[in-house]
Protein backbone atom coordinates (compact mmCIF):
# COMPACT_ATOMS: atom_id res chain seq x y z
CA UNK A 1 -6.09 8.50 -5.81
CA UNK A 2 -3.89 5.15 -4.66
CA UNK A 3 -4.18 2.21 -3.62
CA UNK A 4 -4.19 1.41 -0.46
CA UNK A 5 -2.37 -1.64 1.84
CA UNK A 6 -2.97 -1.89 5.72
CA UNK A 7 -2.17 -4.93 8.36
CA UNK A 8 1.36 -5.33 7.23
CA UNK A 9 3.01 -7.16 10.27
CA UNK A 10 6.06 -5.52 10.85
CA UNK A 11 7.31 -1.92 8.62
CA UNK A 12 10.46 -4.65 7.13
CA UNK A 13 7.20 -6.34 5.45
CA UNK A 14 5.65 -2.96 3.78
CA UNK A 15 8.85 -1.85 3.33
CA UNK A 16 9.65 -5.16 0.95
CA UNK A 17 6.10 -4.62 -0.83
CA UNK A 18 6.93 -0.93 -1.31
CA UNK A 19 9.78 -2.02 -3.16
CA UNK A 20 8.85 -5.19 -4.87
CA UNK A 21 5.92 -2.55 -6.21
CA UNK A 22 8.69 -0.18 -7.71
CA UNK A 23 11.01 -2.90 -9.02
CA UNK A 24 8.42 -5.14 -10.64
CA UNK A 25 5.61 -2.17 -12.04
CA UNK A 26 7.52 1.12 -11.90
CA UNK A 27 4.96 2.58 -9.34
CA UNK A 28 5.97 4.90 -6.63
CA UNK A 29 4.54 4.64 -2.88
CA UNK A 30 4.54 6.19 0.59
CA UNK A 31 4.76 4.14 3.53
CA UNK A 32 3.21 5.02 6.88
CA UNK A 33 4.25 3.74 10.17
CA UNK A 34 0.44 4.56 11.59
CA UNK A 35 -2.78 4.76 9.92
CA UNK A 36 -3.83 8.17 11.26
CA UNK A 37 -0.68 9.21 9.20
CA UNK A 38 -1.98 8.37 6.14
CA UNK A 39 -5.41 9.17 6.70
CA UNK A 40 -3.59 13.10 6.86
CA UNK A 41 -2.09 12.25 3.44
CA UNK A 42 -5.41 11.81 1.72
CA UNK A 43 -9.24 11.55 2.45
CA UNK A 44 -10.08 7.94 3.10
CA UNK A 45 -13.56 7.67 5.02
CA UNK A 46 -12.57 3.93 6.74
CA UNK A 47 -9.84 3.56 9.55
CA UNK A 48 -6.59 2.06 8.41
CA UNK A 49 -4.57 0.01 10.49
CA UNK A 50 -0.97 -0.59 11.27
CA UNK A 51 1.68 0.03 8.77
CA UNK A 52 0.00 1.48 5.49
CA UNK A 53 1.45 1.94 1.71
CA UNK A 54 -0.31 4.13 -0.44
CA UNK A 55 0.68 3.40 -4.58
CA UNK A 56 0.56 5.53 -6.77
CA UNK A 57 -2.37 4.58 -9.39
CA UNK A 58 -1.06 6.88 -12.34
CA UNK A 59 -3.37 4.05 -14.64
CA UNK A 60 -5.58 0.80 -13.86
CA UNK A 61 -2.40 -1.32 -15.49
CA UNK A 62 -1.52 -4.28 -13.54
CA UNK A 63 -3.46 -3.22 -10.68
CA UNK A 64 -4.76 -7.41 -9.67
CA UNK A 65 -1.07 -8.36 -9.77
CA UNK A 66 -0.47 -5.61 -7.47
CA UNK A 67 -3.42 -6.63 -5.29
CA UNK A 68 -2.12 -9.86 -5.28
CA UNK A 69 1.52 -9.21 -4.96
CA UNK A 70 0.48 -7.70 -1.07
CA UNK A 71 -0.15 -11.24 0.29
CA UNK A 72 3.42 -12.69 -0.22
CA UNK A 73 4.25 -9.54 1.88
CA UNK A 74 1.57 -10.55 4.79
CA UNK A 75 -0.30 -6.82 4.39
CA UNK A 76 -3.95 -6.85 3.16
CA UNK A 77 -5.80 -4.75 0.13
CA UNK A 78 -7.83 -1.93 1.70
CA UNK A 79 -8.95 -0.14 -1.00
CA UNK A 80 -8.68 3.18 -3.30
């Protein structure tokens, strides 16, 4: 299961969260120029929109500063 990030406002944005993710918590993530892509890569039952990064949630460690972390990248929490 990941976590998942929607509404970024340009793929430079999710790109820089995808990053900041790996750099800062050592988690690995996919990035998705369209929603229907990642809804392919896994069964989430809600639509997801825009540019999407799934994390990697290998444990529950540091997951709020993660959450948190999206906003100074302008995307939005979506769920797991």
């Amino acid at each position: 299961m990941a976590l998942i990030f929607d509404r970024f406002p340009s793929i430079e944005k999710a790109a820089g969260f995808a990053a900041a993710v790996k750099e800062n918590y050592g988690r690995e993530s996919q990035l998705y120029t369209k929603g229907d892509e990642a809804a392919e890569a896994g069964f989430f039952p809600f639509r997801l929109d825009g540019t999407v990064v799934l994390v990697e949630r290998e444990s529950y460690d540091n997951e709020e500063a993660i959450i948190q972390l999206v906003k100074a990248h302008s995307g939005e929490f979506a769920g797991t």
